[in-house]
Protein backbone atom coordinates (compact mmCIF):
# COMPACT_ATOMS: atom_id res chain seq x y z
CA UNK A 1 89.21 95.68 63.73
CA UNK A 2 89.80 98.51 61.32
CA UNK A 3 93.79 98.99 60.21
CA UNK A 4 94.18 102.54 58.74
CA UNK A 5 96.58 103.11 55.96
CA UNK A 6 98.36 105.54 57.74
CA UNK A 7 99.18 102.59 60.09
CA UNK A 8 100.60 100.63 57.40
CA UNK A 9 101.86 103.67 55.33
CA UNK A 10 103.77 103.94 58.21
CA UNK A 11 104.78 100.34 58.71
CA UNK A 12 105.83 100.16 55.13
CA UNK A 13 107.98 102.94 55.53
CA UNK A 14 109.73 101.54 59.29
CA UNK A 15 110.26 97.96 56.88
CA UNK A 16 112.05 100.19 54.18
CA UNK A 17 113.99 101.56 56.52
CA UNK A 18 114.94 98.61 58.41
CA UNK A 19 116.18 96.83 55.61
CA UNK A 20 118.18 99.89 54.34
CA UNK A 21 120.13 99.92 57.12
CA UNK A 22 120.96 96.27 56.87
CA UNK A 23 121.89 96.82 53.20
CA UNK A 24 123.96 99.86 54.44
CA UNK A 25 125.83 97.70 56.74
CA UNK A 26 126.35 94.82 54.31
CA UNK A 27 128.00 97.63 51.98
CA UNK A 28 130.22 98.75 54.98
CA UNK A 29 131.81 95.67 55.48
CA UNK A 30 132.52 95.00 52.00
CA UNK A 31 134.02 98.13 51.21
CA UNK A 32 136.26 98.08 54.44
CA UNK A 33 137.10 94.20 53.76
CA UNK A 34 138.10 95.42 49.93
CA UNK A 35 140.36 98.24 51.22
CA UNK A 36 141.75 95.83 53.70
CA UNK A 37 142.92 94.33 50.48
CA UNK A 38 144.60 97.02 49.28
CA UNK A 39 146.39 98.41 52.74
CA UNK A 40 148.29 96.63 55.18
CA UNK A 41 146.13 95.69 58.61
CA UNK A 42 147.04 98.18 61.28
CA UNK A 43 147.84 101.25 59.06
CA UNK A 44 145.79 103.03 61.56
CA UNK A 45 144.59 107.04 60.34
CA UNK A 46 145.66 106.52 57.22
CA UNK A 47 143.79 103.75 56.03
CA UNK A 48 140.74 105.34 58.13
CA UNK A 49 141.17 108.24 55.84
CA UNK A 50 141.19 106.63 53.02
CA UNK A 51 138.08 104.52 54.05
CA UNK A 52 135.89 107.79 54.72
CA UNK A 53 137.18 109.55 51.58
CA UNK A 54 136.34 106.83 49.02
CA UNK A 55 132.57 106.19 51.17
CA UNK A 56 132.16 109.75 50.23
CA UNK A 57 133.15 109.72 46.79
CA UNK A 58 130.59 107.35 46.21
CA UNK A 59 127.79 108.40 48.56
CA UNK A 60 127.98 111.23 46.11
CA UNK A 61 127.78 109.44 42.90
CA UNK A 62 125.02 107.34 44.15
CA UNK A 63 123.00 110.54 45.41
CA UNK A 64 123.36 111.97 42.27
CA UNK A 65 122.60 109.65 40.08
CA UNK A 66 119.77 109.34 42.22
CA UNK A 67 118.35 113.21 41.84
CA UNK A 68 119.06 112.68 37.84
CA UNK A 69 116.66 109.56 38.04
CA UNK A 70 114.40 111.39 39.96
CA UNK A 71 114.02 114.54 37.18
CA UNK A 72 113.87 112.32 34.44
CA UNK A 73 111.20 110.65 36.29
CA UNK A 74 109.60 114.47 37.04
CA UNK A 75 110.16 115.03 33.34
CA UNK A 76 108.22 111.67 32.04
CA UNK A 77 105.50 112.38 34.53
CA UNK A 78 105.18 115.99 32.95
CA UNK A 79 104.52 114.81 29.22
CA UNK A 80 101.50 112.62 30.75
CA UNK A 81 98.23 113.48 29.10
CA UNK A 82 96.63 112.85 32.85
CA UNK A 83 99.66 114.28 34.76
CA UNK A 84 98.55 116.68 37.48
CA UNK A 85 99.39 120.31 36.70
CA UNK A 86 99.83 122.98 39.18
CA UNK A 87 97.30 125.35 39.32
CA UNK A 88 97.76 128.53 37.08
């Protein structure tokens, strides 16, 4: 029995995933267990607020530290003598 690549392109990809989500939750519960610290239990909205405003803060740092890797990775790639080049 043949297994095509796409099938485990595709299973790679499903793993990835998986595992990113239980990463994402780990990350959850830490941050709301370390702003638990830092407010009293039961502050309700507030602390809510604060929750989804400092999960946003750094959803944004991460993302763009992210798309900086990514063009220094572009730019690297460029310099390659055997980069690919599109087509003039």
């Amino acid at each position: 029995m043949e297994i095509k690549s796409t099938y485990i392109g595709t299973m790679i990809g499903l793993a990835t995933v998986a595992f990113g989500l239980i990463a994402a939750g780990a990350w959850n519960q830490f941050i709301k267990d370390l702003i638990g610290i830092f407010l009293k239990p039961g502050s309700g909205i507030w602390a809510e607020l604060v929750y989804a405003v400092l999960v946003t803060i750094l959803a944004i740092v991460v993302v763009q530290g992210l798309a900086k890797l990514a063009e220094k990775e572009a730019q690297l790639t460029a310099k390659l003598p055997f980069a690919k080049r599109p087509p003039e």
